[in-house]
PDB file of N, CA and C in Angstrom:
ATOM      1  N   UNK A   1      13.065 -18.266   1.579  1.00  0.00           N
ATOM      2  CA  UNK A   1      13.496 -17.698   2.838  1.00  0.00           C
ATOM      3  C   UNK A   1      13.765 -16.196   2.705  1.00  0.00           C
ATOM      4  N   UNK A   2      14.134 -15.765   1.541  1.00  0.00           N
ATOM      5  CA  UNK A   2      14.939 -14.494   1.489  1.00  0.00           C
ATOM      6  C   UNK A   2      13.437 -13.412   1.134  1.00  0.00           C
ATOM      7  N   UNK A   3      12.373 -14.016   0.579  1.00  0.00           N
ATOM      8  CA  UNK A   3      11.194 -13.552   0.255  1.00  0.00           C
ATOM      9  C   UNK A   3      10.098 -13.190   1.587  1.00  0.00           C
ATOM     10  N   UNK A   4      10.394 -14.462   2.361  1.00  0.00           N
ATOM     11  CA  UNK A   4       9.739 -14.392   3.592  1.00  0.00           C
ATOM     12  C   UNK A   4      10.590 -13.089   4.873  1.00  0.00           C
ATOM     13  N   UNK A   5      11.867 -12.946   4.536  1.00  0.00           N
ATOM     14  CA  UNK A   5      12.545 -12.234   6.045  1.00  0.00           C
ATOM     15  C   UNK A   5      12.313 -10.670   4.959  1.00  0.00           C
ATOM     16  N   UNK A   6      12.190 -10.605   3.772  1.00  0.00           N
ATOM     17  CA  UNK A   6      11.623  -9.361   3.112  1.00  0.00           C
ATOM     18  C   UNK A   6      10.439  -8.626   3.555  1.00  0.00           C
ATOM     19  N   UNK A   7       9.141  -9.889   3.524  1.00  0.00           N
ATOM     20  CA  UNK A   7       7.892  -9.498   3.593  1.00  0.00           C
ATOM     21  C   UNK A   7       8.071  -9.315   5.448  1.00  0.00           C
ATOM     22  N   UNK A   8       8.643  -9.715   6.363  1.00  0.00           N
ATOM     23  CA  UNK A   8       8.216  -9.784   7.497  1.00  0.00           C
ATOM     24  C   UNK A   8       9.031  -8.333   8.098  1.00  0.00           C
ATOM     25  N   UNK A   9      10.079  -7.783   7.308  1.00  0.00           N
ATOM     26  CA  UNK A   9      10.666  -6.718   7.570  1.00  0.00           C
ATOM     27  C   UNK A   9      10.145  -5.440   7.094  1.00  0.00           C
ATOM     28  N   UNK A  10       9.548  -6.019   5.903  1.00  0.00           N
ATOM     29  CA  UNK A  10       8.594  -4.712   5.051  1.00  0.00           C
ATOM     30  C   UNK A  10       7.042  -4.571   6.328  1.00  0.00           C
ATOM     31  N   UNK A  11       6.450  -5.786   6.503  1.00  0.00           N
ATOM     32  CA  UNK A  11       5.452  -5.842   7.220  1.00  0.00           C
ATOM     33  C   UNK A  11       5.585  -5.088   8.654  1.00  0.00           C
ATOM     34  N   UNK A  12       6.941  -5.252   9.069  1.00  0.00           N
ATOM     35  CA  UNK A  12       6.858  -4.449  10.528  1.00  0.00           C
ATOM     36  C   UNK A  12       7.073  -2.757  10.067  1.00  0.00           C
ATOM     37  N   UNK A  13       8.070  -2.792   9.111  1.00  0.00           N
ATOM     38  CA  UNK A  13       8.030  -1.405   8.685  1.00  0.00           C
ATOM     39  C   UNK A  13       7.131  -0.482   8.349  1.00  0.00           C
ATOM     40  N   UNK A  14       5.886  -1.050   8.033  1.00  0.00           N
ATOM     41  CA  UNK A  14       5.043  -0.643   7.453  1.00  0.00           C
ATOM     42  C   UNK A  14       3.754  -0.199   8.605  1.00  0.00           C
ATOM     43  N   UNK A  15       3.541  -1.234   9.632  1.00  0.00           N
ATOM     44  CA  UNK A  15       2.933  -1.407  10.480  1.00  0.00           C
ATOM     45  C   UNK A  15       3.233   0.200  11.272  1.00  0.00           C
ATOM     46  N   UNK A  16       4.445   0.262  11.706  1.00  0.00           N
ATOM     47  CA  UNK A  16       4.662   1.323  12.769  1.00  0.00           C
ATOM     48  C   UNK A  16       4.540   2.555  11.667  1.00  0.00           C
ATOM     49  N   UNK A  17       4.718   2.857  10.069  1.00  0.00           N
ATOM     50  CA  UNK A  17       4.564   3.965  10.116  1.00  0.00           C
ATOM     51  C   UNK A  17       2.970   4.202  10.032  1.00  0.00           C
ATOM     52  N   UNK A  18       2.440   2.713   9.982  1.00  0.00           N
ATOM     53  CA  UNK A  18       0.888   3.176   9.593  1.00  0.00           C
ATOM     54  C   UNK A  18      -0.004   3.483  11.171  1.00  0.00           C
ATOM     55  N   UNK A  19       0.447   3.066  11.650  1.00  0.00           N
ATOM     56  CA  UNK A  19       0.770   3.759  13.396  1.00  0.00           C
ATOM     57  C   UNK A  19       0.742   4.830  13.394  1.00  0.00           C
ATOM     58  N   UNK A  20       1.527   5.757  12.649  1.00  0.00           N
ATOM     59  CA  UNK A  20       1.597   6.928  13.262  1.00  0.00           C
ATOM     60  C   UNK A  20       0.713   7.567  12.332  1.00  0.00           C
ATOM     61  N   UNK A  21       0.972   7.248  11.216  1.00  0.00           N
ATOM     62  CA  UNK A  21       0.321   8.483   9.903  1.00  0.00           C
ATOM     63  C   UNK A  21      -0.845   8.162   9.225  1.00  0.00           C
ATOM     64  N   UNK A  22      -1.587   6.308  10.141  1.00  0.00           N
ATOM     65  CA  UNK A  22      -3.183   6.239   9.138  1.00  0.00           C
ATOM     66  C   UNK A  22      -4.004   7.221   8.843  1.00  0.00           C
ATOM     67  N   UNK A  23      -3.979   8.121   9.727  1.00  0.00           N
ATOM     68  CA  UNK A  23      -4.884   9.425   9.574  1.00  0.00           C
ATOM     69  C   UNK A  23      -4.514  10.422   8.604  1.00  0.00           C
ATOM     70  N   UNK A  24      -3.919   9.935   7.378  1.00  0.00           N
ATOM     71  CA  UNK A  24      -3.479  10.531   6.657  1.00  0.00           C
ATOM     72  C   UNK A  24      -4.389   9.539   5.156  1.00  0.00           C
ATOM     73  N   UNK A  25      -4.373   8.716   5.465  1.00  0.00           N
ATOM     74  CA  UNK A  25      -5.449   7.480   4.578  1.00  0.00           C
ATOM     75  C   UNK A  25      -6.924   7.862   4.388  1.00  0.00           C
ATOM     76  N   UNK A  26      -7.959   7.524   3.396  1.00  0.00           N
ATOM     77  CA  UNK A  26      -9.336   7.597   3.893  1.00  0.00           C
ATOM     78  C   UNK A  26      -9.398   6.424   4.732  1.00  0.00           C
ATOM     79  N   UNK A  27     -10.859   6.284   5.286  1.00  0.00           N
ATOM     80  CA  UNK A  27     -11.205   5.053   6.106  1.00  0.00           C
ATOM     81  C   UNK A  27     -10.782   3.728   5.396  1.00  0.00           C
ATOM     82  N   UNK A  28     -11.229   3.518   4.049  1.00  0.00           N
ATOM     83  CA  UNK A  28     -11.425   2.883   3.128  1.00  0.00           C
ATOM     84  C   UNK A  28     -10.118   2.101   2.880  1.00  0.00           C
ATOM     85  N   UNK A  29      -9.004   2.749   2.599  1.00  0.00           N
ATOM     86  CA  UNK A  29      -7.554   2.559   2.393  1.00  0.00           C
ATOM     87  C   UNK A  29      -6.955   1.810   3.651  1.00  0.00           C
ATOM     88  N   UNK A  30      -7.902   2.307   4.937  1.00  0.00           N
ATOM     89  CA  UNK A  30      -7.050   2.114   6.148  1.00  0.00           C
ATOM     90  C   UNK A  30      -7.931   0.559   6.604  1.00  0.00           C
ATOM     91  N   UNK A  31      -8.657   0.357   6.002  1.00  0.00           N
ATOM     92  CA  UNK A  31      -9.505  -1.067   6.505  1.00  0.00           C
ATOM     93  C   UNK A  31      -8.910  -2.062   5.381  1.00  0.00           C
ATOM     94  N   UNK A  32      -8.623  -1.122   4.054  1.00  0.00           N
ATOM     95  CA  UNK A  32      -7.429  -2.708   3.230  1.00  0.00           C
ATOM     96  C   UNK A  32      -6.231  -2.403   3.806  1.00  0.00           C
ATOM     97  N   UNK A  33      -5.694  -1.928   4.203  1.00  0.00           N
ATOM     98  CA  UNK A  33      -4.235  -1.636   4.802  1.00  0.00           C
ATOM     99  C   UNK A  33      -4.071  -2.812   6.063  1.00  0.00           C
ATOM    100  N   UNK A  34      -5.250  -2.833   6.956  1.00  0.00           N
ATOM    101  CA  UNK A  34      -5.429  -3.899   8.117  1.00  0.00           C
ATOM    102  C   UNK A  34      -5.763  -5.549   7.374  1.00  0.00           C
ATOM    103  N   UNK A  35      -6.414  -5.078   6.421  1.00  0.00           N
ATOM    104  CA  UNK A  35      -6.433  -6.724   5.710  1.00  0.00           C
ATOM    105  C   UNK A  35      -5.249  -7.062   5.170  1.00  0.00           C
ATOM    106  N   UNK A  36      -4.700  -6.245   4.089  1.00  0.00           N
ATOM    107  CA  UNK A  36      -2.803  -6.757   3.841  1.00  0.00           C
ATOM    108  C   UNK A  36      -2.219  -7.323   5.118  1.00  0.00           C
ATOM    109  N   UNK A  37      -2.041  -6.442   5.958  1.00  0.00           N
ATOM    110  CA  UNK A  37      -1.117  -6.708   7.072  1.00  0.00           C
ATOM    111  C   UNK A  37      -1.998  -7.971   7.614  1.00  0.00           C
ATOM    112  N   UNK A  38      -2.927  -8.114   7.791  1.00  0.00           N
ATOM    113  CA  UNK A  38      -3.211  -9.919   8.240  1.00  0.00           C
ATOM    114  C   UNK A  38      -2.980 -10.936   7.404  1.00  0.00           C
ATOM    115  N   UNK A  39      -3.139 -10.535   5.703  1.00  0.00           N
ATOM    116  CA  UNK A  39      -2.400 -11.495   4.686  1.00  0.00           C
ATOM    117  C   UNK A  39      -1.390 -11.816   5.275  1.00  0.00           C
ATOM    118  N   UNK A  40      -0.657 -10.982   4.860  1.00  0.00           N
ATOM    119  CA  UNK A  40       0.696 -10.533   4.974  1.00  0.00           C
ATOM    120  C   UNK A  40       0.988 -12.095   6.054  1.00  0.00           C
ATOM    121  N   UNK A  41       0.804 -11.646   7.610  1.00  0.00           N
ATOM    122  CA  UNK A  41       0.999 -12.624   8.574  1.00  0.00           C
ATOM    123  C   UNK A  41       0.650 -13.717   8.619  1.00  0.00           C
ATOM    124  N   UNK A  42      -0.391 -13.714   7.990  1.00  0.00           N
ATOM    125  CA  UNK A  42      -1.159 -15.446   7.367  1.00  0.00           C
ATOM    126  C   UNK A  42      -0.142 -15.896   6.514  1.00  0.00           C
ATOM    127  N   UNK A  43       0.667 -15.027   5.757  1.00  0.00           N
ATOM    128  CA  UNK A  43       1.482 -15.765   4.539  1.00  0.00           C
ATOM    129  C   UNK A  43       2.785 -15.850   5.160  1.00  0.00           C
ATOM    130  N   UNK A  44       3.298 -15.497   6.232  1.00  0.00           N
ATOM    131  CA  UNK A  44       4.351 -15.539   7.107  1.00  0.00           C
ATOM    132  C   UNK A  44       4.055 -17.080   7.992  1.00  0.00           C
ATOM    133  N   UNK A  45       3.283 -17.143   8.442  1.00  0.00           N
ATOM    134  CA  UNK A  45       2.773 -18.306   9.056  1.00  0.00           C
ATOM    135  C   UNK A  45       2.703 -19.730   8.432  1.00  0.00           C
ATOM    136  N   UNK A  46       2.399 -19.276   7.021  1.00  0.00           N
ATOM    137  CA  UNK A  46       1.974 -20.521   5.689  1.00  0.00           C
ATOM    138  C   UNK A  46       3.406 -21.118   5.679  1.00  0.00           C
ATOM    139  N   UNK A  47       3.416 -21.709   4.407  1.00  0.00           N
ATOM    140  CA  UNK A  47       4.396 -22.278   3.477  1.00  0.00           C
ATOM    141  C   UNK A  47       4.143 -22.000   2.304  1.00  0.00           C
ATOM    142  N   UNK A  48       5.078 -21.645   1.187  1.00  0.00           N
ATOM    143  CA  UNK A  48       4.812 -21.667   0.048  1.00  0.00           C
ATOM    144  C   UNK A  48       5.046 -20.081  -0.198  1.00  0.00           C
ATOM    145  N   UNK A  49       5.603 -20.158  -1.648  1.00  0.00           N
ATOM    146  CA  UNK A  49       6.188 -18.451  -2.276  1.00  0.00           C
ATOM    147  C   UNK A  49       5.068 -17.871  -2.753  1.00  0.00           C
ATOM    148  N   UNK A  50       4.528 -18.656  -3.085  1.00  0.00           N
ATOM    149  CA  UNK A  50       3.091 -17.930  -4.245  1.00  0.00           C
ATOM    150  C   UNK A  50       2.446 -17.216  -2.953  1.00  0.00           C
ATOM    151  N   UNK A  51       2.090 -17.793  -1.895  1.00  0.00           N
ATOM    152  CA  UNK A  51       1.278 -16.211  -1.034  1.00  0.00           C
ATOM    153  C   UNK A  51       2.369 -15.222  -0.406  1.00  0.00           C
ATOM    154  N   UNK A  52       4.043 -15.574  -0.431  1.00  0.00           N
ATOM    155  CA  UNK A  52       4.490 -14.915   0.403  1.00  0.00           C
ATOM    156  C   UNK A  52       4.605 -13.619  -0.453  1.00  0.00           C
ATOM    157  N   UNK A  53       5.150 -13.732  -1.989  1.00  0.00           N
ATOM    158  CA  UNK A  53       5.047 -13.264  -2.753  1.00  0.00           C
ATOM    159  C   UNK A  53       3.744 -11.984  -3.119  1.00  0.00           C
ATOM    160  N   UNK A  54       2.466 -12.893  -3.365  1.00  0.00           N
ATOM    161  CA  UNK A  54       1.468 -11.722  -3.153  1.00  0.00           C
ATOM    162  C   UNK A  54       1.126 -11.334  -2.264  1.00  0.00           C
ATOM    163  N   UNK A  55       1.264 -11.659  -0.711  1.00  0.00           N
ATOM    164  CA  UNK A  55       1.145 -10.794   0.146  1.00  0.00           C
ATOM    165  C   UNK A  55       2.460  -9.403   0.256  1.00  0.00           C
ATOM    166  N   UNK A  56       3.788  -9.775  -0.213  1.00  0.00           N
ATOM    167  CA  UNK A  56       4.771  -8.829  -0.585  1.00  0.00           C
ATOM    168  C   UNK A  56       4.139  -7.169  -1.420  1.00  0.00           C
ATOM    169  N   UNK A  57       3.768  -8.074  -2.612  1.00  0.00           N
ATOM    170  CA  UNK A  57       3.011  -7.198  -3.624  1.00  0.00           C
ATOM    171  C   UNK A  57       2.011  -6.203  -3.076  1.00  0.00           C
ATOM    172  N   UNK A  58       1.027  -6.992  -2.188  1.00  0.00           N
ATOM    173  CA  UNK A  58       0.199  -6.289  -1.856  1.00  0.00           C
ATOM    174  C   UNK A  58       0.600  -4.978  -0.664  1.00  0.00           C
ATOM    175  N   UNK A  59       1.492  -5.130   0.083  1.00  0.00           N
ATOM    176  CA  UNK A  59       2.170  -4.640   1.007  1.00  0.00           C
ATOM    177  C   UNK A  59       3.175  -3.624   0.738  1.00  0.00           C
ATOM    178  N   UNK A  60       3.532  -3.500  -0.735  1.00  0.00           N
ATOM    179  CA  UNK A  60       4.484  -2.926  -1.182  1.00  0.00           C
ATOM    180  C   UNK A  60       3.480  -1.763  -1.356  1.00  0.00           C
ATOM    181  N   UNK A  61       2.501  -2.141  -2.177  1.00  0.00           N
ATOM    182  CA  UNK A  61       1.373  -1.035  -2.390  1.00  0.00           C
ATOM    183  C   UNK A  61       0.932  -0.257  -1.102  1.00  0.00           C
ATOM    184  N   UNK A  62       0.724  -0.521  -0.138  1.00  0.00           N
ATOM    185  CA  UNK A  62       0.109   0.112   0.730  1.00  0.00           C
ATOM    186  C   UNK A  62       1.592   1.141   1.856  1.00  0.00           C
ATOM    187  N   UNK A  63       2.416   0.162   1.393  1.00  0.00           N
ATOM    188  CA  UNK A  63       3.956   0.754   2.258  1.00  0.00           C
ATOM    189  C   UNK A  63       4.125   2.468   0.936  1.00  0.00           C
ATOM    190  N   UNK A  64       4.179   2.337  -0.313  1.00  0.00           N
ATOM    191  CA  UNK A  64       3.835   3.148  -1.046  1.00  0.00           C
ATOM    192  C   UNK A  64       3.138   4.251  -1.224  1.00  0.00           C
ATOM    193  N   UNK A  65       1.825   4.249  -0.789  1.00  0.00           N
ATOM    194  CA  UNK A  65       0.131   4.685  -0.329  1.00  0.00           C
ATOM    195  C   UNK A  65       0.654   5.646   0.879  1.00  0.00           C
ATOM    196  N   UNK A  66       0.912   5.035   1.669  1.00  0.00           N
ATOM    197  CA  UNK A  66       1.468   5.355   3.078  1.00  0.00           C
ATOM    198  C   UNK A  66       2.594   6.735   3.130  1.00  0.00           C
ATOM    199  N   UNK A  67       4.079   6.138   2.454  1.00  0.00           N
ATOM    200  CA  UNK A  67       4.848   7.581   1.495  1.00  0.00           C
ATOM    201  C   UNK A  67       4.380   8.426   0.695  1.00  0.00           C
ATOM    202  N   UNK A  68       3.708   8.259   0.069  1.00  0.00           N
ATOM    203  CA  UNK A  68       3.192   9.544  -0.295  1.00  0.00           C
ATOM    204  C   UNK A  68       2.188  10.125   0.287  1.00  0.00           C
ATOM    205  N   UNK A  69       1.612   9.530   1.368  1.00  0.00           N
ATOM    206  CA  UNK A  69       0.419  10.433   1.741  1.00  0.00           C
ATOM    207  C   UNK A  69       1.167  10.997   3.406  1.00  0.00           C
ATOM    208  N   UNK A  70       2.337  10.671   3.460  1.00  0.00           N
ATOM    209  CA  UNK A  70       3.115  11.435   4.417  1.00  0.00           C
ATOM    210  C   UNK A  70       3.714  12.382   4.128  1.00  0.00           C
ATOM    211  N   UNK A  71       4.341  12.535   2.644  1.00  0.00           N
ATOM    212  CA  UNK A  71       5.013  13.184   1.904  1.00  0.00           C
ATOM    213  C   UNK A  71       4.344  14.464   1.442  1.00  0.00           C
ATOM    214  N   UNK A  72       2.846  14.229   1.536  1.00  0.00           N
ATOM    215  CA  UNK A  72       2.129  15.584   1.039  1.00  0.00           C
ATOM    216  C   UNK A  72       0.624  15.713   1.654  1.00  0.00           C
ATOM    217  N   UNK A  73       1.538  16.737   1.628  1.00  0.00           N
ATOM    218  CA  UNK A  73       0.568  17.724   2.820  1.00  0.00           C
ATOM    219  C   UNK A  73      -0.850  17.830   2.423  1.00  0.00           C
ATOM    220  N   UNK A  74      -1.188  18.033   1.311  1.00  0.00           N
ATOM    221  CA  UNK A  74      -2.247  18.203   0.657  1.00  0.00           C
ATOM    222  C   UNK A  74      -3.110  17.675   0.728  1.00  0.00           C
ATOM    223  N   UNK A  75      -2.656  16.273   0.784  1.00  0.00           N
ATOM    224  CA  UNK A  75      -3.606  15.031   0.864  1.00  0.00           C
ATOM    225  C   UNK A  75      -3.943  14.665  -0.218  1.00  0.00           C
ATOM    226  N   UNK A  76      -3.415  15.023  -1.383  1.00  0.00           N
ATOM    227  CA  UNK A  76      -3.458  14.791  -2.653  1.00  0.00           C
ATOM    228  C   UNK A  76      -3.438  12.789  -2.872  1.00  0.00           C
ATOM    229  N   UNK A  77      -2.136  12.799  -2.170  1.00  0.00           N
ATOM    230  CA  UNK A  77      -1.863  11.650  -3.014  1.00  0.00           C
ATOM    231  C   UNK A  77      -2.802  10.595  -2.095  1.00  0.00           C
ATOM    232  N   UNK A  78      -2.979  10.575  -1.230  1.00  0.00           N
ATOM    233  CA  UNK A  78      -4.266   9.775  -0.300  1.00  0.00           C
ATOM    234  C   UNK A  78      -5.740   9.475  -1.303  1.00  0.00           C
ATOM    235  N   UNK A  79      -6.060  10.466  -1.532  1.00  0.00           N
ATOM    236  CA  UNK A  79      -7.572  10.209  -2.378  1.00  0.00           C
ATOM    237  C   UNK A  79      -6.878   9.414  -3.648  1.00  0.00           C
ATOM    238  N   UNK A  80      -5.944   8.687  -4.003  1.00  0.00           N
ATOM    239  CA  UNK A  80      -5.855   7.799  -5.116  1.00  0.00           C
ATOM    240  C   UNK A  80      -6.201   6.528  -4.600  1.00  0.00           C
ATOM    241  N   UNK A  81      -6.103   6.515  -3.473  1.00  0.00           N
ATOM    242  CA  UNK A  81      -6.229   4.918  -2.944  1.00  0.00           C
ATOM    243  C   UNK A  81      -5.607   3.815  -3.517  1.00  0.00           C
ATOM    244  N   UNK A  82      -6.339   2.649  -2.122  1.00  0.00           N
ATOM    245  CA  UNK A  82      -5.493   1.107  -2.597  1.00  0.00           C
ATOM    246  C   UNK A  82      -6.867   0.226  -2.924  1.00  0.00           C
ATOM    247  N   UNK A  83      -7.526   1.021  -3.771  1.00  0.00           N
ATOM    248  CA  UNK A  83      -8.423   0.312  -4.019  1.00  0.00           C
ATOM    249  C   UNK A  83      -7.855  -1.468  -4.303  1.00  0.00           C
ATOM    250  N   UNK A  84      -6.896  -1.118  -5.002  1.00  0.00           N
ATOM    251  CA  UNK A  84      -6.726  -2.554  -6.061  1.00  0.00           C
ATOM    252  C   UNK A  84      -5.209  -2.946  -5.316  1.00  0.00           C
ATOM    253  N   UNK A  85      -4.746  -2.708  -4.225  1.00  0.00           N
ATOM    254  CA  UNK A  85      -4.102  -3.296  -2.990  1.00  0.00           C
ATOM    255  C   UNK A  85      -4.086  -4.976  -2.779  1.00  0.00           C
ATOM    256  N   UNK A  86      -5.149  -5.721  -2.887  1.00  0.00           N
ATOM    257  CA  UNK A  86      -5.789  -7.598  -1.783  1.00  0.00           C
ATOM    258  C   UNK A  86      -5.756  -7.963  -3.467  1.00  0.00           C
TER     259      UNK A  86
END
């Protein structure tokens, strides 16, 4: 329970800043960023820790991805990608 009201609080959190700042992502980052976040809700929907868990993981990465590529201007930290994000 405490894994699931994590991932569903991280998941909305994540959602609205990727709302505002995807354009800060390549394309690439921003099409696994939309697949997490449907994990993500698929594993909210499920039963069981083992997906709520790696959909967490995966979500943490992209909530991550997301801070730093807001954080700098440069765009530096964006071209590292989430390749390895799903």
């Amino acid at each position: 329970m405490i894994l699931s009201n994590k991932l569903e609080s991280l998941l909305r959190n994540t959602q609205k800043s990727f709302a505002k700042f995807s354009s800060a992502l390549s394309a690439n980052d921003q099409e696994i960023a939309e697949r997490v976040f449907v994990e993500a809700e698929a594993a909210l929907a499920g039963e069981g820790k083992e997906p709520i868990s790696k959909a967490l993981n995966a979500l943490e990465r992209v909530a991550g991805q997301l801070t730093s590529a807001m954080m700098d201007p440069t765009g530096e930290s964006a071209q590292k990608g989430l390749d390895n994000a799903s």
